[in-house]
Protein backbone atom coordinates (compact mmCIF):
# COMPACT_ATOMS: atom_id res chain seq x y z
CA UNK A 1 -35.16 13.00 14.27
CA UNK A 2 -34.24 9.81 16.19
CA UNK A 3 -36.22 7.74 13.89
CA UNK A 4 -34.11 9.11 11.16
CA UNK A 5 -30.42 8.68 12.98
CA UNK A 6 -31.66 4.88 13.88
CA UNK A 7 -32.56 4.47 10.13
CA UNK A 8 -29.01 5.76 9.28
CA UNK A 9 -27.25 3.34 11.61
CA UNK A 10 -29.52 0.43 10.33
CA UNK A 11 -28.65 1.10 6.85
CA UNK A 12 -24.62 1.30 8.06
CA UNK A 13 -25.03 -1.67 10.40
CA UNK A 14 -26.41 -3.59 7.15
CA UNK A 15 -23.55 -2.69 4.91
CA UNK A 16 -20.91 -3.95 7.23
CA UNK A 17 -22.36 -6.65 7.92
CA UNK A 18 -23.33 -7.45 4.20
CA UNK A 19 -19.60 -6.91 3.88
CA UNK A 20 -18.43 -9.20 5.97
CA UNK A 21 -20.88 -11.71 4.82
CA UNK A 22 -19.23 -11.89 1.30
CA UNK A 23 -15.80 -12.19 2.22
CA UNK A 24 -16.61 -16.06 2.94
CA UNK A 25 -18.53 -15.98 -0.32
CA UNK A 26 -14.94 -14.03 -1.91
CA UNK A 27 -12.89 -16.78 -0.50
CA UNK A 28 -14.77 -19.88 -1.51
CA UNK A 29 -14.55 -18.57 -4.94
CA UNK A 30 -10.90 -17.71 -4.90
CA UNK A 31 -9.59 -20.99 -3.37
CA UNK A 32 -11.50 -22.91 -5.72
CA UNK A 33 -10.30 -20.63 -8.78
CA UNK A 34 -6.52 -20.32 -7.62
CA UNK A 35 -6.69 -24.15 -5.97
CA UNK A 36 -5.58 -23.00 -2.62
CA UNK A 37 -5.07 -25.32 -0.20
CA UNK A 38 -5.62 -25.43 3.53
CA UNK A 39 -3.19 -22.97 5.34
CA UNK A 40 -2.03 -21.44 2.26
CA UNK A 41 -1.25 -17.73 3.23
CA UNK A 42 -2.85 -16.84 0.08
CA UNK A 43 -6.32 -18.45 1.60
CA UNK A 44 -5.40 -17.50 5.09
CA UNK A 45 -5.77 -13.83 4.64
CA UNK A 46 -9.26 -13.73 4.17
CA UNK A 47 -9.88 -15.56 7.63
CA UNK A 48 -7.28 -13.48 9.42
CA UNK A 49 -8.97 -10.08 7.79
CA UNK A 50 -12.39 -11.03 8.59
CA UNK A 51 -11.17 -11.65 12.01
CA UNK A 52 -10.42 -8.07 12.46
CA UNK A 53 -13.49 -6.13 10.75
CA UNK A 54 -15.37 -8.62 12.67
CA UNK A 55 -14.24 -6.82 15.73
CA UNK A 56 -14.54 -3.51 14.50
CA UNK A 57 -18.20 -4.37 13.37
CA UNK A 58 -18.86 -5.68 16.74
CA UNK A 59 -17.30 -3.07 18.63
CA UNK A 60 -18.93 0.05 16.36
CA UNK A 61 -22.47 -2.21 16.82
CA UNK A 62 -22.34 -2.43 20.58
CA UNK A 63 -21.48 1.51 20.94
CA UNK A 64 -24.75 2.44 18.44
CA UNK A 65 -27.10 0.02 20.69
CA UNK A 66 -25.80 1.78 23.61
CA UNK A 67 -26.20 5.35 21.63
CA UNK A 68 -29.87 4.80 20.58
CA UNK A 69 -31.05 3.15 23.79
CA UNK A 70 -31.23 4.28 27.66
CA UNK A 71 -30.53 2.00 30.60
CA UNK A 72 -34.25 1.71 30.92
CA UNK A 73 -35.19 0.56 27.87
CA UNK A 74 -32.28 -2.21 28.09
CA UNK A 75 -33.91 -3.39 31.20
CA UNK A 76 -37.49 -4.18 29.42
CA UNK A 77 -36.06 -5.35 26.99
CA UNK A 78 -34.62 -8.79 28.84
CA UNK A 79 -37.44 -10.85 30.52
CA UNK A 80 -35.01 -12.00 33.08
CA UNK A 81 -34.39 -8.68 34.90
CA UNK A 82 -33.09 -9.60 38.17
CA UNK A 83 -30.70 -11.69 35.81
CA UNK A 84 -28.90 -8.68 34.75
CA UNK A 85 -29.29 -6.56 37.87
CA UNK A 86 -25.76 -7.39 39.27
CA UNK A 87 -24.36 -5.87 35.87
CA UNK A 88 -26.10 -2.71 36.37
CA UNK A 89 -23.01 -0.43 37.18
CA UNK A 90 -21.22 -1.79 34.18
CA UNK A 91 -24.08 -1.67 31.71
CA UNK A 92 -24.32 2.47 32.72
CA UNK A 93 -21.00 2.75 32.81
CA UNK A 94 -21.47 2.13 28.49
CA UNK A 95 -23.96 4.60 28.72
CA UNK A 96 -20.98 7.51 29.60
CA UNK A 97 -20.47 7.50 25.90
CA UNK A 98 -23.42 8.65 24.78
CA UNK A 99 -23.41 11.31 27.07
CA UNK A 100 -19.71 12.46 26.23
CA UNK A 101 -19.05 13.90 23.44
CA UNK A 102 -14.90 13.04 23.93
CA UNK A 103 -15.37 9.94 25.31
CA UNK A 104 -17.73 9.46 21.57
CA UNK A 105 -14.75 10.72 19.49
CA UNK A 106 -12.24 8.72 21.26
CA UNK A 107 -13.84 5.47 21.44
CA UNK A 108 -14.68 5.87 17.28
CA UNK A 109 -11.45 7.17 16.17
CA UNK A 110 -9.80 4.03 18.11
CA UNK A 111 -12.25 2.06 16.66
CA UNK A 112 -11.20 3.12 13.26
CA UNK A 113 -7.57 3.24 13.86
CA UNK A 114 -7.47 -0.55 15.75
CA UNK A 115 -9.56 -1.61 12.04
CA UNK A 116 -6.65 0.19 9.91
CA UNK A 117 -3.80 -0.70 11.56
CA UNK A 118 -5.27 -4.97 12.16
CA UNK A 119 -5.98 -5.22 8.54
CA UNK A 120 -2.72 -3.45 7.30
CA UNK A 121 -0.86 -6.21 10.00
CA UNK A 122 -3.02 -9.23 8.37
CA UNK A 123 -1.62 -7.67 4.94
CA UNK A 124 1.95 -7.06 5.67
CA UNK A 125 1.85 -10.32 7.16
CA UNK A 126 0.87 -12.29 4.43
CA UNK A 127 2.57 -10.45 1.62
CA UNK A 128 6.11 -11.17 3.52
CA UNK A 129 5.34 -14.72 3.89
CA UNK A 130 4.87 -14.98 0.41
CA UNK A 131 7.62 -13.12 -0.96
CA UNK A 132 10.49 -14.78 1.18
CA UNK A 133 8.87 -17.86 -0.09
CA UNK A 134 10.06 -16.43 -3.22
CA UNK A 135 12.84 -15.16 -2.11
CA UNK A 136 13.99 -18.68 -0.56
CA UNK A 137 13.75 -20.09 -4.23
CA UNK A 138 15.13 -17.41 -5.85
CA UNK A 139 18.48 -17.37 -4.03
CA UNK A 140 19.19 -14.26 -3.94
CA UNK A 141 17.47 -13.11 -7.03
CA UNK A 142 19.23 -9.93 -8.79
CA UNK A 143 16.46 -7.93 -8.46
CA UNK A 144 16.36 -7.88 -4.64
CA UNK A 145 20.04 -7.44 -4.28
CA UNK A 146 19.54 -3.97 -5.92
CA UNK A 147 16.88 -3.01 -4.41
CA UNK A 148 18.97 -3.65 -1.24
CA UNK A 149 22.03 -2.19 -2.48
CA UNK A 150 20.36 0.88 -3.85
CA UNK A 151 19.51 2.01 -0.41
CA UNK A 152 22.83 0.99 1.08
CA UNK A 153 25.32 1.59 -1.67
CA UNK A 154 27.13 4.35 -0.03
CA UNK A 155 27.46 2.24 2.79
CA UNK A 156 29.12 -0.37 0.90
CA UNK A 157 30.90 1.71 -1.20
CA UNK A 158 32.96 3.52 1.24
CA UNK A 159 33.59 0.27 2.81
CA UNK A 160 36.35 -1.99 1.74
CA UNK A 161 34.39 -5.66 2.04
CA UNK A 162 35.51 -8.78 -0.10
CA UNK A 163 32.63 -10.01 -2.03
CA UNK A 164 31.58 -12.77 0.54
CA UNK A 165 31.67 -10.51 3.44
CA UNK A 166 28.89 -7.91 1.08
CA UNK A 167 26.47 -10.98 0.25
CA UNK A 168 26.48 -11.38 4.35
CA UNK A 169 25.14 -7.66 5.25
CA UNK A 170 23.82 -8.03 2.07
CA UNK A 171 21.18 -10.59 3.85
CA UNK A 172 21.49 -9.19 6.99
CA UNK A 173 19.73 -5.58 5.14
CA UNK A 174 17.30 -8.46 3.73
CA UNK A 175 15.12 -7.72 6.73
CA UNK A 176 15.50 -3.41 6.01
CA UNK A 177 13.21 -3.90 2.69
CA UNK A 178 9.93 -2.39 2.90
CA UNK A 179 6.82 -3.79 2.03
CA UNK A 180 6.24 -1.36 -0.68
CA UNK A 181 9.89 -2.70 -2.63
CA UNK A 182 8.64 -6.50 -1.58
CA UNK A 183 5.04 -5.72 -2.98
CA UNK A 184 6.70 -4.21 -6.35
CA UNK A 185 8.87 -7.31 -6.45
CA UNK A 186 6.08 -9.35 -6.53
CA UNK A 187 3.90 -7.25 -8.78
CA UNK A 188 6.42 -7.04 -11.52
CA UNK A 189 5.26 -9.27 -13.82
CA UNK A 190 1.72 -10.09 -14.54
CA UNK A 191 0.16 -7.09 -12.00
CA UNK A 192 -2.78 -5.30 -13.37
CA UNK A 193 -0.30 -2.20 -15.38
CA UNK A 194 -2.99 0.11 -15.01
CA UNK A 195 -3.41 -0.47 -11.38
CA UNK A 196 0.11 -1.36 -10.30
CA UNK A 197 1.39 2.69 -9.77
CA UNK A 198 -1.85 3.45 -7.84
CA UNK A 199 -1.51 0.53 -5.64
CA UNK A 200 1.45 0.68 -4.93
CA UNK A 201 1.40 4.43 -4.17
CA UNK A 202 -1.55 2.99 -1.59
CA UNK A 203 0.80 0.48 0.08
CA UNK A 204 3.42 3.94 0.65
CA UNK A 205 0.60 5.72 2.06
CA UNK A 206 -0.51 2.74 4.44
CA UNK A 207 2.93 1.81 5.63
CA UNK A 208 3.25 5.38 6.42
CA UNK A 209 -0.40 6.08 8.69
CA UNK A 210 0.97 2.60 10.15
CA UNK A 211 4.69 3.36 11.31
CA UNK A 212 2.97 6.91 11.88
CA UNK A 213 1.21 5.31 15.15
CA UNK A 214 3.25 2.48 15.87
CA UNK A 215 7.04 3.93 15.73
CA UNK A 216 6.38 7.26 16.92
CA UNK A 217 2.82 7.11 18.94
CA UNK A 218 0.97 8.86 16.09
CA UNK A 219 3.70 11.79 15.76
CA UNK A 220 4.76 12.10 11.87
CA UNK A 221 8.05 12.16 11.01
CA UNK A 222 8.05 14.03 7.67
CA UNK A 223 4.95 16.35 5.56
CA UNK A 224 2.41 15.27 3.06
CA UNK A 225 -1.00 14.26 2.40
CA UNK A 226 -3.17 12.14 1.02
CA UNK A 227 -7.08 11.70 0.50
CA UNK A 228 -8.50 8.64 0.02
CA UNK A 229 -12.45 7.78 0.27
CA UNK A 230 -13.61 11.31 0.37
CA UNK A 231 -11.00 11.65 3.74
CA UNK A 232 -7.78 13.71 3.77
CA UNK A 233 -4.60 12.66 5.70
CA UNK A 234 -2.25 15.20 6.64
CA UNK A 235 0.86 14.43 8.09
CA UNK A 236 2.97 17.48 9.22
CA UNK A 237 6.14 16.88 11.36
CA UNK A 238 6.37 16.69 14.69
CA UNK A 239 2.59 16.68 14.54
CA UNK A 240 -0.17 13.76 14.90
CA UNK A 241 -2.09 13.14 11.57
CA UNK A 242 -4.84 15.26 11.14
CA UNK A 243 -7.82 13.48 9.25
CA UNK A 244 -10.60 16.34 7.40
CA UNK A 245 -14.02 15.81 5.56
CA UNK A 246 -14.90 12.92 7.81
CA UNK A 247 -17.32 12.42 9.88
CA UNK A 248 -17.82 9.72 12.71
CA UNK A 249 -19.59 6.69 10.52
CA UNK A 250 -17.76 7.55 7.68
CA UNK A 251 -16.90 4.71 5.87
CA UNK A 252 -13.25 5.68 5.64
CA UNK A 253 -11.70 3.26 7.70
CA UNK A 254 -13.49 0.44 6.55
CA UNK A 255 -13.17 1.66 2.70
CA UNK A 256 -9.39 1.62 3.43
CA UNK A 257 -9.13 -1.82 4.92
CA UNK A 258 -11.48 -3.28 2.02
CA UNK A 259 -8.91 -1.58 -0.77
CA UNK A 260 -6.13 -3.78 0.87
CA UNK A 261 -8.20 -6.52 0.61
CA UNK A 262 -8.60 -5.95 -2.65
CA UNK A 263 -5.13 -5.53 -3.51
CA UNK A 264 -4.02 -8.32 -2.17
CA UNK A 265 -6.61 -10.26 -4.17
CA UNK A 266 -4.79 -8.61 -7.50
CA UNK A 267 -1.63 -9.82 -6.18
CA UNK A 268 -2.57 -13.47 -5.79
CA UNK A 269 -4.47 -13.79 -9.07
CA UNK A 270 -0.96 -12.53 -10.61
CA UNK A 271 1.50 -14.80 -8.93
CA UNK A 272 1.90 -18.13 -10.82
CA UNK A 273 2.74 -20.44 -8.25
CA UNK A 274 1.08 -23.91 -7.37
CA UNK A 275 2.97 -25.24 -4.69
CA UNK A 276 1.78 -24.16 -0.94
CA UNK A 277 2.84 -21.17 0.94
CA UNK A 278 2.40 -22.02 4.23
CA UNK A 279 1.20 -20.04 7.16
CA UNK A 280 3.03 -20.40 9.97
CA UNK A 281 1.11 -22.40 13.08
CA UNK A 282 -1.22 -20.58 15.23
């Protein structure tokens, strides 16, 4: 049986890492094909989102040494013993895990959540910077001013503003779009038509799990659900998300993080624009 469960977290160990491995591949091939120069936002992302599944793939690798091994077999295992004697209370203290089945689920499920909610920052992030870039040149482009207006027309409406005093909260509510109106801004045009409503009904669901546990520490604040990745997300008010059909090295979370990735490659492919977007300095 443990030769079995060591085989499985091999062959899961190997995909991550496999995964990771071809994101540099992904982004060589993109900034060559889209000519993206050096920190362009569009080229930016990948290093930013590899910076965070690199964590997660480090984090979930260290727990499934500690799983499969015992404190004594760590020991034989390093020629210079005494060398790691003075370490001993920490190294058992990893050991707790394995022998705790809440301490397990906790330290996985924040594992997974810490992957979600990094990537879906590296991708909010990114797509922002790119549409005020296009925002910036589109002064005030009639498109965004509905979208704005739609959600604060009553607001204007029973208001009596001159027309310079509306383009003010006009661009003060700037900063009130979502992500999902600045992502279907963006995607208007040349976006994939077959993919566009399933992406972008992706983005909702994303921006939702995100404010979910950010905003309200995991508490929803209105019911549906969603299953992606063979994973169902419930979110009932006044309740924390419930998550069913997945197990603890599901691929879920990392499924989730790699569709984003993916989107946001769509998006780039789609936008026609040569001149640099630039990431703000570290």
């Amino acid at each position: 049986m443990e030769e079995t469960i060591s085989m499985n977290y091999r062959e899961l160990l190997d995909k991550l890492k496999s995964d990771i491995e071809n994101i540099t591949n992904e982004t060589e091939s993109l900034t060559k094909e889209l000519n993206l120069k050096n920190n362009d936002v569009r080229k930016d992302f990948f290093g930013l989102f590899q910076t965070v599944i690199d964590e997660y793939y480090l984090g979930l690798n260290t727990f499934i040494f500690f799983k499969t091994n015992n404190p004594v077999k760590i020991y034989e295992i390093y020629v210079y013993e005494n060398e790691i004697k003075f370490l001993d209370n920490h190294i058992r203290k990893l050991f707790a895990i394995k022998e705790n089945e809440v301490l397990k689920k906790k330290y996985i499920n924040n594992l997974e959540k810490n992957l979600i909610l990094g990537c879906f920052a590296v991708f909010e992030t990114c797509v922002n910077l790119i549409f005020n870039k296009f925002y910036e040149e589109s002064k005030f482009h009639e498109f965004i001013i509905q979208e704005i207006k739609k959600d604060e027309s009553k607001f204007l409406h029973q208001n009596d503003f001159n027309e310079n005093q509306k383009e003010k909260i006009i661009e003060k509510l700037f900063d009130k779009l979502t992500l999902h109106k600045k992502f279907r801004y963006l995607s208007k045009d040349k976006y994939s038509k077959e993919m566009r409503p399933s992406d972008l009904e992706f983005i909702k669901f994303i921006s939702d799990y995100r404010n979910c546990n950010i905003h309200s520490n995991g508490i929803c604040n209105n019911d549906f659900e969603k299953t992606y990745f063979n994973s169902t997300f419930i979110f009932k008010k006044n309740h924390t998300i419930k998550i069913i059909d997945k197990e603890d090295f599901s691929f879920t979370s990392w499924s989730i993080c790699f569709e984003m990735k993916d989107i946001f490659t769509r998006l780039i492919k789609t936008i026609n624009y040569d001149e640099l977007i630039e990431h703000p300095e570290q």
